[in-house]
Protein backbone atom coordinates (compact mmCIF):
# COMPACT_ATOMS: atom_id res chain seq x y z
CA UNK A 1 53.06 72.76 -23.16
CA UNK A 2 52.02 70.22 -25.40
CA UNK A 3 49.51 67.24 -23.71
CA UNK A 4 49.51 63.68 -25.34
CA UNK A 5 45.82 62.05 -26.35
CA UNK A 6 44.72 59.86 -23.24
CA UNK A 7 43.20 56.88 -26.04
CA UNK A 8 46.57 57.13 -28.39
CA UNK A 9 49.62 58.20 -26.29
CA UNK A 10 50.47 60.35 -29.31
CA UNK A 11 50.09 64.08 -29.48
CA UNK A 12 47.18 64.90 -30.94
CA UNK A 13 46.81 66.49 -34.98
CA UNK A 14 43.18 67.98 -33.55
CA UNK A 15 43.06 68.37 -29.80
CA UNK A 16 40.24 68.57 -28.35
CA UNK A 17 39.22 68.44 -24.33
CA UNK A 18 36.54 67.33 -22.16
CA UNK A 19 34.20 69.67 -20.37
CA UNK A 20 34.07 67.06 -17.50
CA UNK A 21 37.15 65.47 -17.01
CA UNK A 22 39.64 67.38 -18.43
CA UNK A 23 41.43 64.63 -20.64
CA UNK A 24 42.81 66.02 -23.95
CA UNK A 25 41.75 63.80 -26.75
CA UNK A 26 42.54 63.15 -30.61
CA UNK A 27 39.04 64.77 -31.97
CA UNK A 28 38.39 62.08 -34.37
CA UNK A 29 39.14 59.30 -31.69
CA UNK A 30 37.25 60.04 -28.95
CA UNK A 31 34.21 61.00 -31.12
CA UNK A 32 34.57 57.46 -32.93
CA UNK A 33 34.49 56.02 -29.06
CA UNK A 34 31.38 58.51 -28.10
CA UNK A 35 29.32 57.45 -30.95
CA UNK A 36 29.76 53.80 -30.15
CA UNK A 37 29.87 53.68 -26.37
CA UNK A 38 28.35 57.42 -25.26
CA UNK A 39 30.97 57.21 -22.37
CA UNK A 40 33.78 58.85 -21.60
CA UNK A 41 37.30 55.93 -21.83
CA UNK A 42 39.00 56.85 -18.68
CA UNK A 43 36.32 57.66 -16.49
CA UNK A 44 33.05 55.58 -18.03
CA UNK A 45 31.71 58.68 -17.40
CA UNK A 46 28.42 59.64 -19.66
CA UNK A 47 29.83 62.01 -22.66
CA UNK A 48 28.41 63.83 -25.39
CA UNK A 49 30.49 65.56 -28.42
CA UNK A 50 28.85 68.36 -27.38
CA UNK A 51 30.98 68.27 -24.04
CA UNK A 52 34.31 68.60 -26.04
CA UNK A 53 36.12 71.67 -26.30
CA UNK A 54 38.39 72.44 -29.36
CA UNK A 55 42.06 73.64 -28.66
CA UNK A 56 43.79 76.18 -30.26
CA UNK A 57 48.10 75.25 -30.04
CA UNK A 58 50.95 74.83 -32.69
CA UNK A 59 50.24 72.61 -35.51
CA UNK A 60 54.38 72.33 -35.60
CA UNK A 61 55.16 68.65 -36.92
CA UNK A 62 56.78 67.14 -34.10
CA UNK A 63 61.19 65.52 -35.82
CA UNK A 64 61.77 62.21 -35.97
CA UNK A 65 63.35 60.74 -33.22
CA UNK A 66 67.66 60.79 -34.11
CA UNK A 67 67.22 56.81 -34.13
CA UNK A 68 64.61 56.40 -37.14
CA UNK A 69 66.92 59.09 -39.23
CA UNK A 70 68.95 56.58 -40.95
CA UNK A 71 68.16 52.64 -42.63
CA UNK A 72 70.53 51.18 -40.05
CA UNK A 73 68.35 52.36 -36.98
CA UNK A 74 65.05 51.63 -38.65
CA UNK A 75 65.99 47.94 -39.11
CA UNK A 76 67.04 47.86 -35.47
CA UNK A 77 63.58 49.62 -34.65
CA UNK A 78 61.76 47.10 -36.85
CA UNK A 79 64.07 44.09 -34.72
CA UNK A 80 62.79 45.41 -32.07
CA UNK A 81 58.95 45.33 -33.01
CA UNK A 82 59.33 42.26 -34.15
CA UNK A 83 60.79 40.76 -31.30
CA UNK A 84 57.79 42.32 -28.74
CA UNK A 85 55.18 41.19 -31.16
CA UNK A 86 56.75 37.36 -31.58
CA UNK A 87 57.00 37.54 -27.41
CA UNK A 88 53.25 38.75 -27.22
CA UNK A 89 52.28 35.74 -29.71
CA UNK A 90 53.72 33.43 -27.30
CA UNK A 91 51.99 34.90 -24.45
CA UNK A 92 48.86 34.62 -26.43
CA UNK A 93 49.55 31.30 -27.86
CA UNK A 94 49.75 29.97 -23.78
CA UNK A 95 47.10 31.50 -22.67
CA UNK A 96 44.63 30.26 -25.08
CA UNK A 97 46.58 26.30 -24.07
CA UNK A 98 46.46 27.02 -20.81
CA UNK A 99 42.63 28.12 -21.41
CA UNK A 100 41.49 25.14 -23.42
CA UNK A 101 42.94 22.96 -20.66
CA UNK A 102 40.62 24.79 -17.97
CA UNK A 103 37.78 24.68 -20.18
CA UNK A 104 38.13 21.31 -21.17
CA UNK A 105 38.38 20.27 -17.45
CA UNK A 106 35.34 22.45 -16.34
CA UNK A 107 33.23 20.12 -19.07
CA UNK A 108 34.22 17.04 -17.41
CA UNK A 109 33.61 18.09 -14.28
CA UNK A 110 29.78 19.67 -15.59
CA UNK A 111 28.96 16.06 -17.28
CA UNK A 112 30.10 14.08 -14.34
CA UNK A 113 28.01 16.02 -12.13
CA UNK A 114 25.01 15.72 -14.70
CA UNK A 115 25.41 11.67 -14.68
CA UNK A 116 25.88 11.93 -10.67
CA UNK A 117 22.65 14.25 -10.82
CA UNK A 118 21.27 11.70 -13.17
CA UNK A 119 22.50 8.63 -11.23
CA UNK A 120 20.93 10.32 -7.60
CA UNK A 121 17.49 10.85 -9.11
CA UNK A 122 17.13 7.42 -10.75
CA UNK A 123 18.17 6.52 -6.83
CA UNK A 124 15.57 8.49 -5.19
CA UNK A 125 12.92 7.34 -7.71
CA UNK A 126 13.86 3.88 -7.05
CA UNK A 127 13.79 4.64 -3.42
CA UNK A 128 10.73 6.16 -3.10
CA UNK A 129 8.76 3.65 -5.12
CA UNK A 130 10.32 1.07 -2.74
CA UNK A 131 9.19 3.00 -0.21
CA UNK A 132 5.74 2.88 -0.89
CA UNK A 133 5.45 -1.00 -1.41
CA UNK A 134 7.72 -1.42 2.07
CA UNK A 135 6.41 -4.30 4.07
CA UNK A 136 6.26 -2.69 7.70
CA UNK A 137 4.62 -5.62 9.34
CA UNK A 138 7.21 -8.32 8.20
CA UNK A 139 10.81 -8.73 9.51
CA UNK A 140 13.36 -7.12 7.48
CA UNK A 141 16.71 -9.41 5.84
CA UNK A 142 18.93 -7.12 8.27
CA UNK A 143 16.62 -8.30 11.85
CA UNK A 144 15.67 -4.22 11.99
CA UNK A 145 11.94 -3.76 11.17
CA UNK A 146 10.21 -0.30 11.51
CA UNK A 147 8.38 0.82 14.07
CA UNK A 148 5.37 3.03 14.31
CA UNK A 149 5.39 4.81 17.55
CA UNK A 150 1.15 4.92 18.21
CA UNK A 151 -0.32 8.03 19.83
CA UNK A 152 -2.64 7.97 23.43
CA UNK A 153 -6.60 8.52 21.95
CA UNK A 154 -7.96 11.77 23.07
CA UNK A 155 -9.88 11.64 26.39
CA UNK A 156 -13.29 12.28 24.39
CA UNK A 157 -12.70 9.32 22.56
CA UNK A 158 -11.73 7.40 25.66
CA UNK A 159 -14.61 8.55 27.61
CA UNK A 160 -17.00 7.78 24.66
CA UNK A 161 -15.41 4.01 24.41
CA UNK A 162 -16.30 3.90 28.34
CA UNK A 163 -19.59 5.25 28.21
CA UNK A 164 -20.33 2.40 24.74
CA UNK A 165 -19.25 -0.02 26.62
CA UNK A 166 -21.25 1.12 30.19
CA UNK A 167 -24.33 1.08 28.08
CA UNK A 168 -23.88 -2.22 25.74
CA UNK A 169 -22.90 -4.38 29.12
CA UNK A 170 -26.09 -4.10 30.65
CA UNK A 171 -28.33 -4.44 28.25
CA UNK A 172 -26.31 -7.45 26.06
CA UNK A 173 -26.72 -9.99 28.64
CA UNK A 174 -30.03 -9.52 29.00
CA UNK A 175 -31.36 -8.85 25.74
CA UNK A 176 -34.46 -10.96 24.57
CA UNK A 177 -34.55 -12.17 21.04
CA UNK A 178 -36.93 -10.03 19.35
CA UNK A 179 -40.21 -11.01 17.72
CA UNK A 180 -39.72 -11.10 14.52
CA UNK A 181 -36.54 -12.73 14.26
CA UNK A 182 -35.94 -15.75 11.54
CA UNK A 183 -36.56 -19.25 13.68
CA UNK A 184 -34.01 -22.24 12.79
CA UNK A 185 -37.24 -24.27 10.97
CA UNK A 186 -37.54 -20.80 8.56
CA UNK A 187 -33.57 -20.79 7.89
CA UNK A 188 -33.65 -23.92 6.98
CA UNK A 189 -35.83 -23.29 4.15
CA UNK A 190 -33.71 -20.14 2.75
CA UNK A 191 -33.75 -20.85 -0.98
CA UNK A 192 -31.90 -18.68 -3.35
CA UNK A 193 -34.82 -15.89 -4.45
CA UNK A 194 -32.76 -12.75 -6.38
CA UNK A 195 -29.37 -12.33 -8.31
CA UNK A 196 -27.99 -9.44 -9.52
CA UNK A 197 -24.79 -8.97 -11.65
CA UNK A 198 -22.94 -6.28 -10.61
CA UNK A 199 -19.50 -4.84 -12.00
CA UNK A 200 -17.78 -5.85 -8.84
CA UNK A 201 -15.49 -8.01 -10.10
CA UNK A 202 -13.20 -10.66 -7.45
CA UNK A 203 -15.53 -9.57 -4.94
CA UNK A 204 -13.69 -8.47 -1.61
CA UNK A 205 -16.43 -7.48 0.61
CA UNK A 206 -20.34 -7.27 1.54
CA UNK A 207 -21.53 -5.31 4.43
CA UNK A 208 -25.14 -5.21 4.90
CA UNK A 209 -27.19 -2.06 6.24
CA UNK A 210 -29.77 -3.85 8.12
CA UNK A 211 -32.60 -0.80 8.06
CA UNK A 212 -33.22 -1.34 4.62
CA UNK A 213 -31.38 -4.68 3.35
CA UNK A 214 -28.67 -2.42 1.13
CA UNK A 215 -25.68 -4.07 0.54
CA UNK A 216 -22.34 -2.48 0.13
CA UNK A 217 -20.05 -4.58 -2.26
CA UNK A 218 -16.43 -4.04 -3.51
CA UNK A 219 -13.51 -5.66 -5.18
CA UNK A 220 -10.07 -5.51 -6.44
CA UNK A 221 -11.27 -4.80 -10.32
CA UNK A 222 -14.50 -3.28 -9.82
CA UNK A 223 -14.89 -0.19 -7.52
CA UNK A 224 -17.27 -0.35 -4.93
CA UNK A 225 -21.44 -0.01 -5.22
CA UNK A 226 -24.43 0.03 -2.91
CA UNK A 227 -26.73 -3.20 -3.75
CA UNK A 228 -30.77 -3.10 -3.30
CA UNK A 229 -31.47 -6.58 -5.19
CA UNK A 230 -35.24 -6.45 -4.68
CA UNK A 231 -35.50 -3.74 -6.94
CA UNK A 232 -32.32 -4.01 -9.05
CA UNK A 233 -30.66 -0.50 -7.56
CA UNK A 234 -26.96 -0.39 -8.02
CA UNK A 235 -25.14 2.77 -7.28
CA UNK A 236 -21.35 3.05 -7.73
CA UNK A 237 -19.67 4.07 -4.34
CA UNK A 238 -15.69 4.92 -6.05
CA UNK A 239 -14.86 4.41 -9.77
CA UNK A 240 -14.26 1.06 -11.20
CA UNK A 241 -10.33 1.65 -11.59
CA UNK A 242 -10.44 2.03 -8.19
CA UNK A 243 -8.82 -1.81 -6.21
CA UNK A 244 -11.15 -1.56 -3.08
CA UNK A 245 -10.10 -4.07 -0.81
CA UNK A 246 -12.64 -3.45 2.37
CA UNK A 247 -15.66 -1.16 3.32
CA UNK A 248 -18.62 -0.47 5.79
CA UNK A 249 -21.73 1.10 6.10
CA UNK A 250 -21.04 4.07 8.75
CA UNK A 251 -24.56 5.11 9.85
CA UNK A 252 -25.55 6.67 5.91
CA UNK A 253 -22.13 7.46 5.09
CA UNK A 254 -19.63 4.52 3.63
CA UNK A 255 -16.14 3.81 4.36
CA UNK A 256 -13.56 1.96 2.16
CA UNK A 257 -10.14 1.40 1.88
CA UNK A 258 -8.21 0.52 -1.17
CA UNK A 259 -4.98 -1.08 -2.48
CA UNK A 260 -3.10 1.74 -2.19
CA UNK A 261 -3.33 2.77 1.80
CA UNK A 262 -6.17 4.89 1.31
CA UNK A 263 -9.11 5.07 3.66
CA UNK A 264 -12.11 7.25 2.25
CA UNK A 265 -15.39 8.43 4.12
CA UNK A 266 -17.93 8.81 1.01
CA UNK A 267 -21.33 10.74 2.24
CA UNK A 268 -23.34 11.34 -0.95
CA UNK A 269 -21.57 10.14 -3.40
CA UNK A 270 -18.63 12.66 -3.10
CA UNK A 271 -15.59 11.93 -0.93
CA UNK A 272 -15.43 13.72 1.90
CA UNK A 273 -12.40 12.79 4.10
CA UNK A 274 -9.33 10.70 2.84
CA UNK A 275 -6.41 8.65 5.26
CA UNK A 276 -3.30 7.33 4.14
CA UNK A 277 -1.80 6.89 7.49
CA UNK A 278 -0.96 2.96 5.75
CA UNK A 279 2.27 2.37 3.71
CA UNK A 280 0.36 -0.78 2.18
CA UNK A 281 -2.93 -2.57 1.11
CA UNK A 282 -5.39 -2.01 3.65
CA UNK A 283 -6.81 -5.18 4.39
CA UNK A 284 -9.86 -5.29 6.07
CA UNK A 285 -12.06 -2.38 7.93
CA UNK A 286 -14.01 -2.36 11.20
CA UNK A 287 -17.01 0.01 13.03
CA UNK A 288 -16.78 0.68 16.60
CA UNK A 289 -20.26 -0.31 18.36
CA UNK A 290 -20.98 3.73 19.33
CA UNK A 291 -20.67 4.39 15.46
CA UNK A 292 -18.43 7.02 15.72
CA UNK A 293 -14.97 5.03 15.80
CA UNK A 294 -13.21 3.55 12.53
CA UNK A 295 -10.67 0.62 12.34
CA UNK A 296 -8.18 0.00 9.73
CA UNK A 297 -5.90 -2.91 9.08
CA UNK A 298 -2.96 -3.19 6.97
CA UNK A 299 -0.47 -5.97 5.47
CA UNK A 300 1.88 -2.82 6.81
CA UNK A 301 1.38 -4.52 9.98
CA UNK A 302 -0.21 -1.58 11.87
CA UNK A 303 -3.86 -1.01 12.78
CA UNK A 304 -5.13 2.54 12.64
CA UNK A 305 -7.96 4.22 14.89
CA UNK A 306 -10.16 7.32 13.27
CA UNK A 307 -12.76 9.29 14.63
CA UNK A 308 -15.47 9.82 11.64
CA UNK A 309 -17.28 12.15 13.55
CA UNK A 310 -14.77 14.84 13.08
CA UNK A 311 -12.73 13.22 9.94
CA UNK A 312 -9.25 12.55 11.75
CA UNK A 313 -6.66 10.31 12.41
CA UNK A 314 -6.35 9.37 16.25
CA UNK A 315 -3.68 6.58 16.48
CA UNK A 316 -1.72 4.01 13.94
CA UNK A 317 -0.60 0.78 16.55
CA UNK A 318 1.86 -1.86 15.33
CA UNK A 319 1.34 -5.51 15.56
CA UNK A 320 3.71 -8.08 15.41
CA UNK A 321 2.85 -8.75 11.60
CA UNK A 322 0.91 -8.01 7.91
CA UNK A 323 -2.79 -8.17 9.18
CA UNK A 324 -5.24 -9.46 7.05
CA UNK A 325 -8.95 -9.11 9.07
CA UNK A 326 -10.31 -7.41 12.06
CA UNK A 327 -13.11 -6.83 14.10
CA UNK A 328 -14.56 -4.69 17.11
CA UNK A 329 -15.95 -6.51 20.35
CA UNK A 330 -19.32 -6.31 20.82
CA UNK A 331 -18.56 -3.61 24.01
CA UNK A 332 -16.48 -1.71 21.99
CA UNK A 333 -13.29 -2.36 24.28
CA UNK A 334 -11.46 -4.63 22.15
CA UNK A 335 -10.39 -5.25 18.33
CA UNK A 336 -9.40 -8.40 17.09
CA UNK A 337 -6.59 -8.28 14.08
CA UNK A 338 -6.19 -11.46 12.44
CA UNK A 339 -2.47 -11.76 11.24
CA UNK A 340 -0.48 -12.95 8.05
CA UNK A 341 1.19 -15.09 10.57
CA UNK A 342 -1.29 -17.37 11.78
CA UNK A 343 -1.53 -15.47 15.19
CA UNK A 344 -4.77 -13.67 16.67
CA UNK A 345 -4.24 -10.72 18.43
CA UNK A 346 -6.60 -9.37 20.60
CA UNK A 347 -6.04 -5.23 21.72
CA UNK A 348 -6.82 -2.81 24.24
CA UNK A 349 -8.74 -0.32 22.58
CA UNK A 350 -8.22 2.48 24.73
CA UNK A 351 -4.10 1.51 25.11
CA UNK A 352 -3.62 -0.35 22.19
CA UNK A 353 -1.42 -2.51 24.62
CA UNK A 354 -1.85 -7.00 23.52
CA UNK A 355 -4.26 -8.91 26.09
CA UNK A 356 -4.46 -11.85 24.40
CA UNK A 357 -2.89 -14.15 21.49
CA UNK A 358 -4.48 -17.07 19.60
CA UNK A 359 -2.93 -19.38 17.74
CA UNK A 360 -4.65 -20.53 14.39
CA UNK A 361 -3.83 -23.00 12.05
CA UNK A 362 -2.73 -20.79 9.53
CA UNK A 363 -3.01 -16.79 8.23
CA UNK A 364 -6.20 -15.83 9.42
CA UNK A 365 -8.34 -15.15 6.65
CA UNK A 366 -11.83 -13.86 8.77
CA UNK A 367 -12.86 -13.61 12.31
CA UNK A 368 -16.27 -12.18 14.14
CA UNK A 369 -17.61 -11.46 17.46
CA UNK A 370 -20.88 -12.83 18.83
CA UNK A 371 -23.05 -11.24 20.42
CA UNK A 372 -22.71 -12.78 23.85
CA UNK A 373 -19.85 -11.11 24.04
CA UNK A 374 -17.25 -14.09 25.12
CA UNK A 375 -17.34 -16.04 22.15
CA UNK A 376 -15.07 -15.41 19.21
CA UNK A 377 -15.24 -17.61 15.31
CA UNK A 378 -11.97 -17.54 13.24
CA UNK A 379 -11.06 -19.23 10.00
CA UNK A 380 -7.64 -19.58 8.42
CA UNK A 381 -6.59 -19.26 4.89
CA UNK A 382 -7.62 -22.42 2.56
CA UNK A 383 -8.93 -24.27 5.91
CA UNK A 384 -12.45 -25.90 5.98
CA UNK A 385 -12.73 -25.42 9.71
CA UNK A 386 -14.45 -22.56 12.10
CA UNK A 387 -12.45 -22.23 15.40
CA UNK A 388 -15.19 -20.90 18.23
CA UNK A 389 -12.81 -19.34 20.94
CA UNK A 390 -14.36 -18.35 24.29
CA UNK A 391 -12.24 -15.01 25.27
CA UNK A 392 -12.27 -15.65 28.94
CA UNK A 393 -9.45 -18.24 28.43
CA UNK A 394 -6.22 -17.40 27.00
CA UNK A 395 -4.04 -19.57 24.72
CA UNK A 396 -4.96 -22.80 23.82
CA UNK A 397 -6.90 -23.61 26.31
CA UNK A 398 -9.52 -20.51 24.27
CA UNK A 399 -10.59 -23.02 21.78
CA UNK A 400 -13.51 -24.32 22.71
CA UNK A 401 -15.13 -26.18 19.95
CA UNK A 402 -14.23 -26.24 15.84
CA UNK A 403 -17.20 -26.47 13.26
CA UNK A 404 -15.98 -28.16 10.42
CA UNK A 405 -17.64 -27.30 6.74
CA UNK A 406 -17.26 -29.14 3.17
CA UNK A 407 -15.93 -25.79 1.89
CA UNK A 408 -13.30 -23.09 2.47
CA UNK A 409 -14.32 -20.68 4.62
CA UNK A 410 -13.88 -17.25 3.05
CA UNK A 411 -16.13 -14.76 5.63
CA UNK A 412 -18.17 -15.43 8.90
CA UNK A 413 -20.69 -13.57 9.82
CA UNK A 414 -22.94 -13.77 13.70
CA UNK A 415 -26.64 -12.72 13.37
CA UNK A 416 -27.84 -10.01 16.82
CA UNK A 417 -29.01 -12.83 18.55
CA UNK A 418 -25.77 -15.29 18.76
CA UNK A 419 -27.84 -18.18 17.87
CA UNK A 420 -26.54 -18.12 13.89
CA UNK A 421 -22.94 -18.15 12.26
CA UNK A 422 -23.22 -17.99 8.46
CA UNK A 423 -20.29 -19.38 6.67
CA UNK A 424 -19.42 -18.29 3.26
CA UNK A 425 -16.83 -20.02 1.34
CA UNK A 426 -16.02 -20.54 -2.60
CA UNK A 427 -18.32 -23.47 -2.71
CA UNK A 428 -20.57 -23.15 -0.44
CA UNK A 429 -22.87 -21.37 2.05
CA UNK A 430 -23.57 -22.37 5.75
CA UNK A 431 -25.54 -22.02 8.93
CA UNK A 432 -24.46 -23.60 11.98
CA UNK A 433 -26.81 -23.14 15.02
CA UNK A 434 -25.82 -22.81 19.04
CA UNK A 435 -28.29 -23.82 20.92
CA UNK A 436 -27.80 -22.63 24.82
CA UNK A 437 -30.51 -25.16 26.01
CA UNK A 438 -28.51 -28.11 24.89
CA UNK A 439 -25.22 -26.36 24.20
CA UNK A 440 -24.90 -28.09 21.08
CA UNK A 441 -24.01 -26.86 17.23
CA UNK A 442 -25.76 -27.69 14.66
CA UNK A 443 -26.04 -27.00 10.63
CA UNK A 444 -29.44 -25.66 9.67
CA UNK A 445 -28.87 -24.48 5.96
CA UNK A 446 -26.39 -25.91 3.64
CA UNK A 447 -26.50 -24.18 -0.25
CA UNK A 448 -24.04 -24.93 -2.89
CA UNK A 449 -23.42 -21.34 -3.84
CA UNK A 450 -20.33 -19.90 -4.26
CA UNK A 451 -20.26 -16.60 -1.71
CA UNK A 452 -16.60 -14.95 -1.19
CA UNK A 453 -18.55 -12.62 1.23
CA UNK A 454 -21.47 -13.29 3.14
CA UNK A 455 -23.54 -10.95 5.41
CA UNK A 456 -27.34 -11.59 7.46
CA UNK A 457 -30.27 -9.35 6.15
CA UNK A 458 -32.85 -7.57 8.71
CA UNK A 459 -34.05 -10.18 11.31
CA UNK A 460 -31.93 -12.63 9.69
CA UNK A 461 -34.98 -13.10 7.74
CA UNK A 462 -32.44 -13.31 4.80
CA UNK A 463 -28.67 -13.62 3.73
CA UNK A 464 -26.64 -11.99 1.18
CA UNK A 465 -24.10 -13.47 -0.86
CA UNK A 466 -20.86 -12.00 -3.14
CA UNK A 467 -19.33 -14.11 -5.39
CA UNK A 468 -15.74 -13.68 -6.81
CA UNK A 469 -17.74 -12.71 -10.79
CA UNK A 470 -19.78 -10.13 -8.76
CA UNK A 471 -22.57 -10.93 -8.50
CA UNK A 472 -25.19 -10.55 -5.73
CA UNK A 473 -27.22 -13.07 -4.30
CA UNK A 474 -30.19 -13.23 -2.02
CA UNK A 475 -31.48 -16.05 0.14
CA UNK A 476 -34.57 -16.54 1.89
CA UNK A 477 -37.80 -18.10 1.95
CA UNK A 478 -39.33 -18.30 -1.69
């Protein structure tokens, strides 16, 4: 019985079969297939020509069918063709409409999802930048304002604030003045003696390391440096594209905190922890008295607590606005943060819950403990004035005297013994002396030097000076 080819659906001229399946194939066919696709049609089988097997059968030519025998019936034939070949062009001619059509919507819909794409990033970039210059501290245009939820201090730290403060209150009260301390009649005399022009340009800070007289300096466009102006020495701290806003000597390792949140430890010259627990400028920077305890304010409007002993973050506290200065108490069991607002806020340390609030007469631009422990100077922004607060009052009824000053007052500054607040302002540098005898102020050294920062020397046998160009000035007695 005759078998039809499985590719044509004709009866083949040269049958031949496969080995595996058992299909019957035209010969020249199914090796044209094998030597382009090395598979076998109906089963996708692998297939060699080597697995076909030739068939011997009749090589009888297969009639016509009765219907192509005469002209009549081949034109009806050839009607017929043409009629199933004009039906499959119009199958084929809506298929490829009805394809453009999806393909044409599938574009649209792939470039509006690039420009939605496009549109979302542009939205998180914008977000995220906005993000970074957010303004925690200051009420937002909708009355909602974030909040930073501060975490309790470790009870190390808490016992170590304890123990400071055990160990400063009995001695404070009853420390003498030392020996070699600078007298009022030698202040008086304080003449300027060394300058030194440093890169620190629009000086922002001066701390003083009193065990050798070397000065830390920074500003917004000049890095940060340690200063030894008796022999010229000038060290850069950070690099000078580096806006450094605040810093402080930390035993021989220096803190500073920059425009951008960041507060480094440097020890060395290299960098060896970094916080950005701040979404903003970090405005000022404070030591705890046991040396081991690191304050951090921000115009974010939070104030942030770090052990430098072990390099870590202990607690971020929010205030009730941007905060623009701070200091530790001389015990170690408060911290003063001067506000944007014009208000004073005095903290628990160990809680970080508000004991007190001072009014000033405008954003507080520098405060600073004395020694004695009760007493408390502030100055506001552009004011010429020095408000001395005692901190066993509250309110109003704190201020307890105001030193007034032909300058604005840009830094304060108490010496050890509580007897001296220097005054640096953009014109000017002061002295105003307490005397407990008489309980009277009065001013011991004026000097027409321009000083954004100001800081005493060892013994207050000295002072040292920043000015806004950078340069660093010494005064004592020629």
């Amino acid at each position: 019985m005759a078998t039809v080819c499985a590719l044509s659906g004709e009866l083949p001229q040269v049958p031949v079969v496969s080995r595996k399946s058992g299909n019957v194939y035209e010969k020249r066919l199914i090796e044209a297939y094998i030597s382009e696709n090395g598979t076998e049609p109906t089963t996708g089988a692998s297939l060699t020509t080597e697995d076909l097997l030739d068939i011997q059968g009749s090589h009888t030519v297969r009639p016509r069918p009765p219907e192509l025998t005469s002209i009549p019936a081949l034109l009806g034939a050839f009607q017929q063709e043409w009629d199933a070949l004009a039906l499959e062009v119009f199958t084929l001619q809506q298929n490829l409409a009805q394809t453009r059509q999806e393909l044409s919507t599938a574009l649209y819909q792939q470039d509006a999802a690039v420009r939605v794409i496009a549109r979302l990033t542009q939205e998180r970039d914008a977000a995220r930048e906005a993000l970074k210059n957010i303004n925690v501290g200051a009420p937002a245009q909708n009355g909602d304002a974030m909040h930073v939820d501060s975490a309790p201090l470790p009870e190390s730290i808490l016992e170590k604030i304890d123990t400071t403060q055990a160990g400063l209150m009995k001695t404070r009260r009853k420390r003498p003045v030392p020996a070699e301390w600078a007298t009022a009649d030698n202040i008086s005399l304080f003449k300027p003696v060394t300058s030194l022009d440093t890169p620190c340009a629009e000086g922002t800070f001066l701390d003083v390391r009193k065990s050798d007289n070397t000065a830390l300096i920074g500003g917004k466009r000049g890095g940060a440096y340690t200063v030894q102006p008796s022999n010229g020495s000038l060290n850069a701290v950070v690099s000078e594209a580096e806006s450094v806003t605040a810093g402080v000597w930390v035993g021989s390792r220096i803190a500073i905190a920059t425009a951008n949140g960041k507060v480094k430890i440097v020890e060395d010259g290299q960098e060896v922890a970094s916080f950005g627990a701040h979404s903003a400028s970090v405005s000022d920077l404070a030591l705890h008295p046991s040396g081991d305890i690191l304050a951090s304010v921000s115009s974010d409007g939070t104030y942030a607590l770090y052990d430098v002993e072990s390099n870590r973050l202990l607690t971020q506290v929010q205030a009730s606005s941007e905060l623009t200065c701070t200091s530790f108490h001389p015990d170690g069991n408060l911290l003063a943060a001067g506000g944007r607002n014009g208000q004073l806020q005095i903290f628990d340390v160990k809680s970080g819950s508000v004991g007190g609030v001072y009014e000033l007469e405008g954003p507080a631009k520098a405060i600073a403990f004395s020694e004695n422990g009760t007493w408390l100077a502030t100055a506001s922004e552009g004011s010429t004035n020095v408000s001395i607060w005692d901190l066993r009052k509250t309110g109003a009824e704190g201020l307890i005297h105001t030193l007034s000053t032909d300058h604005s007052v840009e830094s304060l500054d108490w010496d050890y013994t509580a007897q001296y607040l220097l005054i640096g302002g953009s014109a000017g540098i002061t002295v105003k002396q307490y005397t407990k005898a008489t309980k009277l102020w009065s001013e011991i050294l004026k000097a027409g030097i321009s000083s954004g920062s100001v800081g005493w020397g060892d013994s207050a046998q000295s002072i040292f000076s920043l000015d806004d160009k950078g340069a660093v000035g010494v005064l004592s007695i020629a």
